[in-house]
Protein backbone atom coordinates (compact mmCIF):
# COMPACT_ATOMS: atom_id res chain seq x y z
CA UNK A 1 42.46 23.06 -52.21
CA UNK A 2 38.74 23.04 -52.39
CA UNK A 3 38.70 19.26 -52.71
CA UNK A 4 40.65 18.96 -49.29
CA UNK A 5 38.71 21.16 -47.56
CA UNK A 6 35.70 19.44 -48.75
CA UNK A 7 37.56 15.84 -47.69
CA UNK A 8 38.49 17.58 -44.28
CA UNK A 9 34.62 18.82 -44.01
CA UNK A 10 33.35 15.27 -44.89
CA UNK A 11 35.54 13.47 -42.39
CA UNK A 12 34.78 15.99 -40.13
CA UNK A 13 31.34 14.66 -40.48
CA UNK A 14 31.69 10.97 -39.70
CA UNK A 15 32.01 11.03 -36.21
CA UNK A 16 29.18 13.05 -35.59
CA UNK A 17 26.78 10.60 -38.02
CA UNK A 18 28.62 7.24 -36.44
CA UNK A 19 27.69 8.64 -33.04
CA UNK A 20 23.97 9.40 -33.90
CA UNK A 21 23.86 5.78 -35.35
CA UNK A 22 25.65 4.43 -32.20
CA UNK A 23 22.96 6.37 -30.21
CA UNK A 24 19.77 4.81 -32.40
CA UNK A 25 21.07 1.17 -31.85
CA UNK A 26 21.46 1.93 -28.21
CA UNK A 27 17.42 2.83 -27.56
CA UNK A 28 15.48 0.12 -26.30
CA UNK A 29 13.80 -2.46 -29.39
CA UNK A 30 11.00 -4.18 -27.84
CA UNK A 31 9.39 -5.65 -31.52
CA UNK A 32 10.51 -9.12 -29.94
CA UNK A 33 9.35 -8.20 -26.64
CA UNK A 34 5.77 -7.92 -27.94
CA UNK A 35 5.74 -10.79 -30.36
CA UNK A 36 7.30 -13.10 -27.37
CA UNK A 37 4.82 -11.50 -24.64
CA UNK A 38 1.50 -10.20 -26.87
CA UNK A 39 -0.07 -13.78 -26.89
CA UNK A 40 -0.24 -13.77 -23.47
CA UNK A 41 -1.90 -10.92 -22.19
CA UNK A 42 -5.95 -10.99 -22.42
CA UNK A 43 -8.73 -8.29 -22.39
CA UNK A 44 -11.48 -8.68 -19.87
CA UNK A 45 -14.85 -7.73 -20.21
CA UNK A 46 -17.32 -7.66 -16.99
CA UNK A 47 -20.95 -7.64 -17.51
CA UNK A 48 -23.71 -7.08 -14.51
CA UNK A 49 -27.18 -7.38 -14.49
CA UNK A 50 -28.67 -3.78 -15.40
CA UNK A 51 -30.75 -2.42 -17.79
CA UNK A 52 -28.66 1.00 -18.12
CA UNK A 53 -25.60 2.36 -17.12
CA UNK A 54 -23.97 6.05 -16.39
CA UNK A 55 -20.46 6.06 -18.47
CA UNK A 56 -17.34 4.23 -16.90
CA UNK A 57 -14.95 5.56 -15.01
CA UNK A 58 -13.33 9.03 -15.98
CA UNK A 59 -14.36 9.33 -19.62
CA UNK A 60 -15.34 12.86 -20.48
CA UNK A 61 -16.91 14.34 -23.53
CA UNK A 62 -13.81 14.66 -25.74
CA UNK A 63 -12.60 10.87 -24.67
CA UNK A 64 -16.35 10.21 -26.30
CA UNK A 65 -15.95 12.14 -28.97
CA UNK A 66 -12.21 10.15 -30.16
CA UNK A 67 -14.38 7.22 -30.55
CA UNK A 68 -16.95 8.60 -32.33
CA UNK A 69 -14.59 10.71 -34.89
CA UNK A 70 -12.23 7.56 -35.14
CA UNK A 71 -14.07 4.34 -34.98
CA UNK A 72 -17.53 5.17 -35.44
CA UNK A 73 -18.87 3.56 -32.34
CA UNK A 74 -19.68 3.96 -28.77
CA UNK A 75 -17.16 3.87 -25.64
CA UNK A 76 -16.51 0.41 -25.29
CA UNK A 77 -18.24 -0.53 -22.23
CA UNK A 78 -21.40 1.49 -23.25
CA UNK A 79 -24.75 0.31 -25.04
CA UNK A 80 -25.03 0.32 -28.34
CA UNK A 81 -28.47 1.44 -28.08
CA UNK A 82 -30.66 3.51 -25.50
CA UNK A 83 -32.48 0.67 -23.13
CA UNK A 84 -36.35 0.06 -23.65
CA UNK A 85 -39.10 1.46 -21.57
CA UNK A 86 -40.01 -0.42 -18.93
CA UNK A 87 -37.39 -3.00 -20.21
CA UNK A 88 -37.02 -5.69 -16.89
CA UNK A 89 -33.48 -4.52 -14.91
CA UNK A 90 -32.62 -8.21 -15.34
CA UNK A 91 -33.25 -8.88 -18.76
CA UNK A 92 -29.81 -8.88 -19.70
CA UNK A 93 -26.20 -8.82 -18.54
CA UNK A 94 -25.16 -4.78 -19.62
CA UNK A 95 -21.35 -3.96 -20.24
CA UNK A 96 -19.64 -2.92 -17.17
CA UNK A 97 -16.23 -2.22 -18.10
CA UNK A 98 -13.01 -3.19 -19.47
CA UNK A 99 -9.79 -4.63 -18.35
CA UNK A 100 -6.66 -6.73 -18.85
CA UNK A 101 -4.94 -9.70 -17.47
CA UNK A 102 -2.38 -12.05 -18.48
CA UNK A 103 -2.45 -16.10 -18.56
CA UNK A 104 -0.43 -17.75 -15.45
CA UNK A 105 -0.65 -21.07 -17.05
CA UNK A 106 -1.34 -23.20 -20.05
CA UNK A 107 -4.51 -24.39 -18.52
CA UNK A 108 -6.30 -20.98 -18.15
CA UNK A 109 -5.37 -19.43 -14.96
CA UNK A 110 -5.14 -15.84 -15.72
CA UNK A 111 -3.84 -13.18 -12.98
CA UNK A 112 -5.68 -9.45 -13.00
CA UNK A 113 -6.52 -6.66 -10.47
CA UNK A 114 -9.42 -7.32 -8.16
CA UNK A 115 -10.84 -4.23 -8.44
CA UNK A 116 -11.33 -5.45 -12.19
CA UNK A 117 -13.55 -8.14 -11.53
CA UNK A 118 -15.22 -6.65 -8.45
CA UNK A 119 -18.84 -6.83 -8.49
CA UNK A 120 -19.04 -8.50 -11.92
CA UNK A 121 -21.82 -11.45 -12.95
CA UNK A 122 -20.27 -12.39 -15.52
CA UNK A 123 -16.42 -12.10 -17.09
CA UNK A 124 -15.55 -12.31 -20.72
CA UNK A 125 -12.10 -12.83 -21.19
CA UNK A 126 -10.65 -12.55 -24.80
CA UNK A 127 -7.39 -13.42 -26.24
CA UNK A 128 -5.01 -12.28 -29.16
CA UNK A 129 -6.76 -14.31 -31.42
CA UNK A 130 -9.84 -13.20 -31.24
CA UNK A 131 -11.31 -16.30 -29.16
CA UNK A 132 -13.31 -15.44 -26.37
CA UNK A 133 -14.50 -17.42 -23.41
CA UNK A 134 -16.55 -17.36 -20.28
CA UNK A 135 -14.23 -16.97 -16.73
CA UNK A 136 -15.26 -17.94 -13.49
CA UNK A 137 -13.58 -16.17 -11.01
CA UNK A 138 -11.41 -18.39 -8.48
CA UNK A 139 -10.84 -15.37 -5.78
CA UNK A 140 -9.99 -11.83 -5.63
CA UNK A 141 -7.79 -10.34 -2.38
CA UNK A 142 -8.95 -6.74 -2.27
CA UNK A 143 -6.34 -5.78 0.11
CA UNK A 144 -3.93 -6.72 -2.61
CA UNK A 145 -6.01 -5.82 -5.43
CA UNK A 146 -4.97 -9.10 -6.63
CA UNK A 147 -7.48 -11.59 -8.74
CA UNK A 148 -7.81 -14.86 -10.39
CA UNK A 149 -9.99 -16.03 -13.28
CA UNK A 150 -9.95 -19.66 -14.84
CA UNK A 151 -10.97 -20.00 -18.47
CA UNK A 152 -11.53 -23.96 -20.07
CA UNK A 153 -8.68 -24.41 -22.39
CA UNK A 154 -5.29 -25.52 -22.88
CA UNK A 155 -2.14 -25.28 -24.55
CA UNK A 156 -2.00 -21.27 -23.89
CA UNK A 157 0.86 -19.22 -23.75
CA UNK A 158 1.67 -18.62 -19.95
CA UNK A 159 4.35 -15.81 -19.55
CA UNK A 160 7.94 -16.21 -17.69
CA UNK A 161 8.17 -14.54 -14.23
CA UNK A 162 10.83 -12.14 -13.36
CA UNK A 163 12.57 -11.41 -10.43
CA UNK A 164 11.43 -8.35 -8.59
CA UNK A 165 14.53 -8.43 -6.32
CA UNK A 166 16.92 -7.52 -9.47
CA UNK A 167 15.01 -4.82 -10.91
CA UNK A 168 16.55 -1.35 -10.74
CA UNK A 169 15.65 1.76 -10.85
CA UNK A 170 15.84 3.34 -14.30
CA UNK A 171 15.35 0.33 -15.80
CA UNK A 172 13.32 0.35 -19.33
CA UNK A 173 9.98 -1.84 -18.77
CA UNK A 174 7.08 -2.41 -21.14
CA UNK A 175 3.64 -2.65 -20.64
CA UNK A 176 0.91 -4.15 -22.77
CA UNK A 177 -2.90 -3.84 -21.82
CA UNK A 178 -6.56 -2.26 -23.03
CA UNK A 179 -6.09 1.23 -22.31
CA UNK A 180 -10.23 2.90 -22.52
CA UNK A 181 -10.70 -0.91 -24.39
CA UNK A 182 -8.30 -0.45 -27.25
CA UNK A 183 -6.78 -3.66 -27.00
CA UNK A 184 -3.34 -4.97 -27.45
CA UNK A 185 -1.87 -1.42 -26.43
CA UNK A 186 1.90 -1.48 -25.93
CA UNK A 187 3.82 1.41 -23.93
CA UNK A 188 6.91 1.69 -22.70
CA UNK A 189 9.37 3.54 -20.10
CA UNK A 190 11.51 3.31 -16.94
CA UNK A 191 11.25 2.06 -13.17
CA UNK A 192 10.78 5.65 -11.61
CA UNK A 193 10.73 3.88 -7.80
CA UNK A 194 10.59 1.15 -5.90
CA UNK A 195 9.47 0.26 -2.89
CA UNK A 196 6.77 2.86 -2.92
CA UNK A 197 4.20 3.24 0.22
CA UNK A 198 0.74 3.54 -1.22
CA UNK A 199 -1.01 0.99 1.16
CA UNK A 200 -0.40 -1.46 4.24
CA UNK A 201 0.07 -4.76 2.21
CA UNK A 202 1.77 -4.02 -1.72
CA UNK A 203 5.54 -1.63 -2.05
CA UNK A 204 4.78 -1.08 -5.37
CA UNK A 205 6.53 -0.78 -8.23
CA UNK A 206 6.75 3.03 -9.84
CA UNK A 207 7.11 3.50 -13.12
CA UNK A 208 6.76 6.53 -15.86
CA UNK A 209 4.81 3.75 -18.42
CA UNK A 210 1.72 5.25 -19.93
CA UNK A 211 -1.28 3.45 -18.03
CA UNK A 212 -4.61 4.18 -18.12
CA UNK A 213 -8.11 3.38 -17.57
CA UNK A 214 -8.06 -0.29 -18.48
CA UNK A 215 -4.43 -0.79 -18.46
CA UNK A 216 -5.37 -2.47 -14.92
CA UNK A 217 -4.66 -5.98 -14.50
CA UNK A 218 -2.02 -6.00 -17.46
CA UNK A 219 1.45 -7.25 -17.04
CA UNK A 220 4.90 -5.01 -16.44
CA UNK A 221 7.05 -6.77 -18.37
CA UNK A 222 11.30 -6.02 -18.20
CA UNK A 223 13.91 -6.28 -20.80
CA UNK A 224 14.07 -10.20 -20.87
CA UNK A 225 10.38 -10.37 -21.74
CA UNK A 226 9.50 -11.59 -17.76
CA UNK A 227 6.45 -10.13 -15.92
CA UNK A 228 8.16 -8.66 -12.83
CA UNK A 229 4.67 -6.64 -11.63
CA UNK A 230 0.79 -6.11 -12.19
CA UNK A 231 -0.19 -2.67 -13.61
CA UNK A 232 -2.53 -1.39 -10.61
CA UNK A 233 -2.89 2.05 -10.22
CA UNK A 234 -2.11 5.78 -11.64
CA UNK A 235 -2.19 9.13 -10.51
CA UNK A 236 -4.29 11.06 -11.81
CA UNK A 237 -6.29 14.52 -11.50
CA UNK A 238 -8.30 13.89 -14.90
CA UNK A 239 -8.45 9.67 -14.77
CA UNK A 240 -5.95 10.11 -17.29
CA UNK A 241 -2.25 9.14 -16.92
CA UNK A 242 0.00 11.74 -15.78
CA UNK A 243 3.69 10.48 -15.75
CA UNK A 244 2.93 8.28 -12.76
CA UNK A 245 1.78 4.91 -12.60
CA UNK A 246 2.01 2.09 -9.48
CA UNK A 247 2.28 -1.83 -10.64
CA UNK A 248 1.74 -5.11 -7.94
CA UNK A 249 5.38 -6.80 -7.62
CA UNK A 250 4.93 -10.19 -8.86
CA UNK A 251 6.61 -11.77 -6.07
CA UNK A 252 3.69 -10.69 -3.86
CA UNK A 253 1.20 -11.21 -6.53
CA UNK A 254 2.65 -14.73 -7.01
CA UNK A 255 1.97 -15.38 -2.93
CA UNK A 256 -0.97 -14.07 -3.23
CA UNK A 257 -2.80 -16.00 -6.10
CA UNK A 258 -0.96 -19.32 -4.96
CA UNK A 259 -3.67 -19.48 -1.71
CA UNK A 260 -6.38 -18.06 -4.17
CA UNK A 261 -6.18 -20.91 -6.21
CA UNK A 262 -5.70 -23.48 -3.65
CA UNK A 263 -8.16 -21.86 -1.45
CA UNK A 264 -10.14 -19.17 -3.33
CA UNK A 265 -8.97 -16.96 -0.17
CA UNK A 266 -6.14 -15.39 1.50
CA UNK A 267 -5.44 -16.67 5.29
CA UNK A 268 -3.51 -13.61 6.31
CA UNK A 269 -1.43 -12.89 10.18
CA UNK A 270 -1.89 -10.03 12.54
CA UNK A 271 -1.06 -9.27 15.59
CA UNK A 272 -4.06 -7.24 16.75
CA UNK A 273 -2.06 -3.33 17.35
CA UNK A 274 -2.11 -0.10 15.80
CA UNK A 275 1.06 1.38 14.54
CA UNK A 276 2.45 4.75 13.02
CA UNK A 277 5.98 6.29 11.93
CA UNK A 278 8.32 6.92 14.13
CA UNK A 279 9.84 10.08 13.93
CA UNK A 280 13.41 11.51 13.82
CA UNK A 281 12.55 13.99 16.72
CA UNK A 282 11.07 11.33 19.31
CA UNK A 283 14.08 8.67 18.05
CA UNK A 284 16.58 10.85 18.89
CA UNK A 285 14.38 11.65 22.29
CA UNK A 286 13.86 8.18 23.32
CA UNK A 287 17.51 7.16 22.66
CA UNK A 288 16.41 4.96 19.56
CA UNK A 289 19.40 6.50 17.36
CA UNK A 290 17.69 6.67 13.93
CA UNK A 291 13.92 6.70 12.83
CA UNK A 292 13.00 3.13 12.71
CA UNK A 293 10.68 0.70 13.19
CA UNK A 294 6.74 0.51 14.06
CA UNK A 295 5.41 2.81 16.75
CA UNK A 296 2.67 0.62 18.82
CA UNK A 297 -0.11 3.56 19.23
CA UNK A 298 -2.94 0.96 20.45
CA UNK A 299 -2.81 -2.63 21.27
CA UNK A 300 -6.33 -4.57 20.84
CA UNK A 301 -7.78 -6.62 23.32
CA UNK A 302 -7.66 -10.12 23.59
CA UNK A 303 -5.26 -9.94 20.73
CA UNK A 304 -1.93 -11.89 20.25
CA UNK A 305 -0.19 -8.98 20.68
CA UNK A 306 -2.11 -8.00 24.14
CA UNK A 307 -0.83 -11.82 25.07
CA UNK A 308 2.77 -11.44 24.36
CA UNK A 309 3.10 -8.58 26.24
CA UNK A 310 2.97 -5.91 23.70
CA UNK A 311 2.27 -2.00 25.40
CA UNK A 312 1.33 1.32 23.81
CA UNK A 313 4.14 3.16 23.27
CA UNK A 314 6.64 0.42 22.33
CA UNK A 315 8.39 0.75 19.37
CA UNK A 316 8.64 -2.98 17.46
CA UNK A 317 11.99 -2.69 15.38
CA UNK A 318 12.35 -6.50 14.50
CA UNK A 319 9.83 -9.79 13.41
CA UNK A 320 11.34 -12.97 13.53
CA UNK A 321 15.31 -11.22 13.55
CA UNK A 322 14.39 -9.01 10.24
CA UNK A 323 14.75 -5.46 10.38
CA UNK A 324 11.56 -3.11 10.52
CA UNK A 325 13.00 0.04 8.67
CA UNK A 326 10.11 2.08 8.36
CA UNK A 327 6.60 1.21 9.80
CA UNK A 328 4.50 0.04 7.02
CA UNK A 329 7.57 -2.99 6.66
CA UNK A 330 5.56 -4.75 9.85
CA UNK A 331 1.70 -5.38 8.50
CA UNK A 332 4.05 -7.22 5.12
CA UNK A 333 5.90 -9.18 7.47
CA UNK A 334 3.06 -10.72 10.14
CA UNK A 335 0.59 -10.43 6.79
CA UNK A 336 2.42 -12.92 5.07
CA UNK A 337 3.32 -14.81 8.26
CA UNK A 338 0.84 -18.04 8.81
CA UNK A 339 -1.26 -17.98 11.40
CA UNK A 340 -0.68 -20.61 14.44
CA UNK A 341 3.15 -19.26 13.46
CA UNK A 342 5.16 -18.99 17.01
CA UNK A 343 7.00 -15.69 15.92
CA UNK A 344 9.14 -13.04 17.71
CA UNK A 345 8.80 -9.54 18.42
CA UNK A 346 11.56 -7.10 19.69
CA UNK A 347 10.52 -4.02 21.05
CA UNK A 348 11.90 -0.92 22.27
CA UNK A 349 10.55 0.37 25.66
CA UNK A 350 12.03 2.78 27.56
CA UNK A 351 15.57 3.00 26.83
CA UNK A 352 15.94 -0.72 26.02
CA UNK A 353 15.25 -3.54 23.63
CA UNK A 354 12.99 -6.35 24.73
CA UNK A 355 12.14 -9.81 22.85
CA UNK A 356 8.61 -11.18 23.11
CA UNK A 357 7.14 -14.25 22.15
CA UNK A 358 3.90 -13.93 19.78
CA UNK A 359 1.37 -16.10 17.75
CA UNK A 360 0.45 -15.06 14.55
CA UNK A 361 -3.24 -14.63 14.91
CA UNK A 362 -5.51 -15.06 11.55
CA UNK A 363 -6.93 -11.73 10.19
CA UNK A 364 -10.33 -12.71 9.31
CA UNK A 365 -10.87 -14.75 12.55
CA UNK A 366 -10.64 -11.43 15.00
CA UNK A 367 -13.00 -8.81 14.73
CA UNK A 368 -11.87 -5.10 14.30
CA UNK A 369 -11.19 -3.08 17.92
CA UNK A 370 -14.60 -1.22 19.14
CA UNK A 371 -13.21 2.09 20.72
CA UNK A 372 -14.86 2.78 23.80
CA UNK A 373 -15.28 6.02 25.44
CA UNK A 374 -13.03 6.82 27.96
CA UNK A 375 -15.17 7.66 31.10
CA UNK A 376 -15.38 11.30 32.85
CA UNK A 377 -12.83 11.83 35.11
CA UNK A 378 -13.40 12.05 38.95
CA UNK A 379 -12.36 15.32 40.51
CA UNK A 380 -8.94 13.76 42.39
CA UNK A 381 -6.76 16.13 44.57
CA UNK A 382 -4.50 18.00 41.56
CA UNK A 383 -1.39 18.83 41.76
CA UNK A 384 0.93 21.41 39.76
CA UNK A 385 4.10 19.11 39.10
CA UNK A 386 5.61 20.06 35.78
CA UNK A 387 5.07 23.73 35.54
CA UNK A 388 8.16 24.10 33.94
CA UNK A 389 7.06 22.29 30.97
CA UNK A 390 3.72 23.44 31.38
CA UNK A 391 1.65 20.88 33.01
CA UNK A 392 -0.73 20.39 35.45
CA UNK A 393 -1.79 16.69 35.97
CA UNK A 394 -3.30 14.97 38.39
CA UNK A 395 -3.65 10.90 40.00
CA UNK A 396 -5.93 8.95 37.97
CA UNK A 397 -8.92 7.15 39.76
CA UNK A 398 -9.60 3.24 39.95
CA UNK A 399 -12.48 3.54 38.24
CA UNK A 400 -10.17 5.20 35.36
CA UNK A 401 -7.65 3.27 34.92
CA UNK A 402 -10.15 0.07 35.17
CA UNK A 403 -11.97 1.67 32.11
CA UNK A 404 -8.21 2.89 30.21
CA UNK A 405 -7.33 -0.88 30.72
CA UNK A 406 -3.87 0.64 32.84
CA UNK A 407 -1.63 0.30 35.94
CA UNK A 408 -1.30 3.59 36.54
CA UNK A 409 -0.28 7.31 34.65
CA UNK A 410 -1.34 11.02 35.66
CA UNK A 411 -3.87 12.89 34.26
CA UNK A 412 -3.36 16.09 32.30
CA UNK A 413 -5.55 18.83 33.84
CA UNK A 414 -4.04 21.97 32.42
CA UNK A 415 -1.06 22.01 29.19
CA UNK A 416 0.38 25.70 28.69
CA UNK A 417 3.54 26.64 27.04
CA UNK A 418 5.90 24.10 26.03
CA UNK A 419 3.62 21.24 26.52
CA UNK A 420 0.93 23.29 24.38
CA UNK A 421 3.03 23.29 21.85
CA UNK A 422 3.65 19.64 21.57
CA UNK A 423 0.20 18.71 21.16
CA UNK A 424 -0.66 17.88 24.32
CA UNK A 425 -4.24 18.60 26.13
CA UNK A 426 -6.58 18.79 29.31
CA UNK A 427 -7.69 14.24 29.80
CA UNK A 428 -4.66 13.31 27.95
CA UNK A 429 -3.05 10.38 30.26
CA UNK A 430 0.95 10.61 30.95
CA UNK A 431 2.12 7.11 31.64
CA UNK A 432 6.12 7.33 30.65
CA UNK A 433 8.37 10.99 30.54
CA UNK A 434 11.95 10.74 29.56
CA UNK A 435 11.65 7.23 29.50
CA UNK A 436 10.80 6.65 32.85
CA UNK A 437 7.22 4.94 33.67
CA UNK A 438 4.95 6.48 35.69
CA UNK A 439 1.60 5.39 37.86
CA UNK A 440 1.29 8.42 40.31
CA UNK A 441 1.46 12.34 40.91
CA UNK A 442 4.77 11.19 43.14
CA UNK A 443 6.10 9.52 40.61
CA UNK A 444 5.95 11.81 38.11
CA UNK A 445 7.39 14.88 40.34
CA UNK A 446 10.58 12.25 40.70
CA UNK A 447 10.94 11.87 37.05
CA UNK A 448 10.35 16.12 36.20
CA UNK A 449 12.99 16.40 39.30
CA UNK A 450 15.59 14.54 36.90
CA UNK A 451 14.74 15.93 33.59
CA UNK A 452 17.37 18.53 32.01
CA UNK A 453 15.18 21.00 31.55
CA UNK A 454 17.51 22.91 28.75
CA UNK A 455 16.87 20.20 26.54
CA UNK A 456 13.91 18.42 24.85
CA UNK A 457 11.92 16.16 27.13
CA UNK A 458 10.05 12.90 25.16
CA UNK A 459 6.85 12.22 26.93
CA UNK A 460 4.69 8.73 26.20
CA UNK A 461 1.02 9.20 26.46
CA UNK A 462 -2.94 8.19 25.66
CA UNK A 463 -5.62 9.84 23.95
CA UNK A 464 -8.60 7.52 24.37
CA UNK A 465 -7.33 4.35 22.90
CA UNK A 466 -4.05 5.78 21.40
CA UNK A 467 -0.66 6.18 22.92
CA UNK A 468 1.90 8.52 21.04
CA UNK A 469 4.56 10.51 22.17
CA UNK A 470 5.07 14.26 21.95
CA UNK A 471 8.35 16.19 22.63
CA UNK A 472 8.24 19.03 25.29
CA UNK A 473 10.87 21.68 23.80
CA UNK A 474 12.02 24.11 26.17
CA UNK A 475 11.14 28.05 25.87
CA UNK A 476 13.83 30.04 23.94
């Protein structure tokens, strides 16, 4: 009996132990990952000309302390020695910090961060093999944070590019870099996010993967071994990683270093207007349906999108057919647009679409707007239209609407109650209310006269150089 209960108990047994092996073969192996992908990636080393040097980044004393317990030298990055008295500033080129990249081809172009590189005399790149050789930098986009160095050699191993467009969230990726200049540093993890808003140009790539000070520039490298984005940023309270790190796609990494290495610059579109969000409340107000698209906040002068026809207060939800779903999709789209490109807008004004005609204008080549002061009002005869949403406004002057740059709008001279409430103030300039445009005092007493006064009331306006709207609620 006791040897079939101990048969029963090992049986018993064998499930459990085949599923815990089942489990171990399913985890990720990436030993071939980093034997196929290692020989490509690179440490950088900048060097500028200065005789002494505060300590990189976000090291602190116990970071300096690891080094000393563990390796018995100095931060890499750091003298080995205090500098000389009255040694000359431009004796020689001082360490300046520590990076990594990865080679683009087998002739030397190597791909890294531009922040990396920025402000460096001289770059040291150094491969798996312990080779090292001078790089001269072929262009950095800043806006990107997107760099290229050329080394003189050949027969290197370039990686494979992946395809950004089939990576999924939850999806195991690997990273390999110089993390505080230990080099040759593999971690791993998932795709936390994609598409993530962090700036006007890059939806990054979000991932859990351990990255740290000197990760930057290094490749993020998927389950096939292919570089699908550029390790870029973390976030961090200490400089240290925290669980979240931000990596370049490739596919607009690739676009980018493609005109820095014909070029050694990026020839980037605009349009010349200031956008923001639009918001579920003033969507639903305007008659938009959902919250999409750019909302046009200030159009510069002289600009293309001044010459196509573009107003404050329109809402662009297409370029060239393609859908803008949220607002940061538009400065992407005209970015990577060429400039002299004959492109369409359509915009929503007023209750209804509208197509315009627009060409892509080069960013460098147009200078930044200049905001100019709006001028001090006139005293014109007031009058107290819209009480019931809590305005006072009055006509504007010619010499106002000369300076604003506009056909016409009222003047707010008093904002109480409801209106209060929605942000708006005493020389803020109505030109639209519940999607009806107005130029006069008379005008805007015909549109208040039609409002539904039970329900919310969407109101276009300018502040200075910026139109918004606000939404008038009324009093419970």
């Amino acid at each position: 009996m006791a040897a079939v209960l101990g048969t029963a108990a090992m049986v018993s047994l064998l499930p459990i132990e085949s599923a815990q092996a089942q489990s171990v073969r399913n985890l990720p192996d990436f030993t071939d990952l980093v034997e196929q992908v290692g020989p490509s990636v690179i440490n950088i080393r900048t060097l500028e000309k200065a005789s002494q040097r505060s300590l990189p980044g976000n090291m602190d004393e116990e970071m300096q302390e690891f080094f000393r317990r563990f390796f018995g030298q100095p931060i890499p990055g750091m003298p080995r020695q205090a500098p000389r008295p009255n040694r000359p500033q431009d004796e020689e080129p001082q360490p300046r910090g520590v990076g990594s990249g990865f080679i683009l081809t087998p002739d030397g172009f190597i791909m890294t961060n531009a922040h990396v590189v920025d402000g460096a005399d001289e770059v040291i790149v150094t491969l798996t093999d312990k080779r090292e050789f001078k790089a001269k930098i072929i262009g950095a986009d800043k806006r990107t944070d997107v760099a290229v160095v050329k080394i003189e050699a050949t027969g290197l191993p370039a990686v494979k590019l992946g395809d950004v467009n089939k990576l999924r969230v939850g999806e195991w990726v690997m990273a390999i870099g110089s993390p505080f200049g230990l080099e040759n540093t593999v971690t791993a993890g998932i795709v936390s996010a994609k598409q993530r808003d962090t700036g006007d140009y890059i939806p990054f790539i979000q991932t859990d993967v351990a990255i740290n000070p000197g990760n930057s520039g290094g490749p993020l490298i998927n389950m096939r071994g292919e570089v699908i984005g550029i390790n870029s940023q973390i976030y961090s309270r200490s400089g240290g990683f925290m669980g979240i790190s931000f990596a370049i796609p490739i596919d607009e990494a690739t676009r980018v270093s493609e005109q820095l290495r014909m070029s050694g610059r990026v020839s980037r579109g605009r349009i010349g207007v200031q956008i923001g969000p639009v918001t579920k409340d003033v969507a639903e107000s305007i008659g938009l349906g959902k919250p999409q698209g750019a909302l046009v906040s200030s159009v510069e002068a002289g600009s293309p999108g001044e010459k196509a026809g573009v107003e404050p207060g329109d809402i662009i939800t297409r370029f060239d057919g393609k859908a803008i779903e949220k607002s940061a999709d538009l400065p992407r789209m005209v970015g990577n647009t060429k400039p002299g490109t004959k492109s369409t807008l359509t915009v929503f004004r007023r209750g209804s679409a509208k197509d315009l005609n627009v060409v892509i204008g080069e960013f460098e080549a147009e200078k930044p707007p200049v905001a100019r002061k709006a001028p001090e009002p006139e005293k014109p005869k007031a009058s107290a239209a819209g009480q019931s949403l809590g305005l006072a406004v009055s006509d504007l002057t010619e010499a106002q609407k000369k300076e604003l740059k506009l056909r016409g709008g009222v003047r707010v001279d008093a904002s109480t109650e409801g209106a209060a409430r929605a942000g708006l103030r005493e020389g803020d300039i109505i030109v639209a209310i519940a999607n009806t445009e107005v130029s006069t005092v008379k005008e805007f007493e015909s549109a208040i006269a039609k409002v539904d006064k039970s329900k919310p009331v969407n109101v276009l306006y300018r502040r200075g150089e910026w139109a918004q709207y606000a939404i008038i609620r009324p009093a419970r």
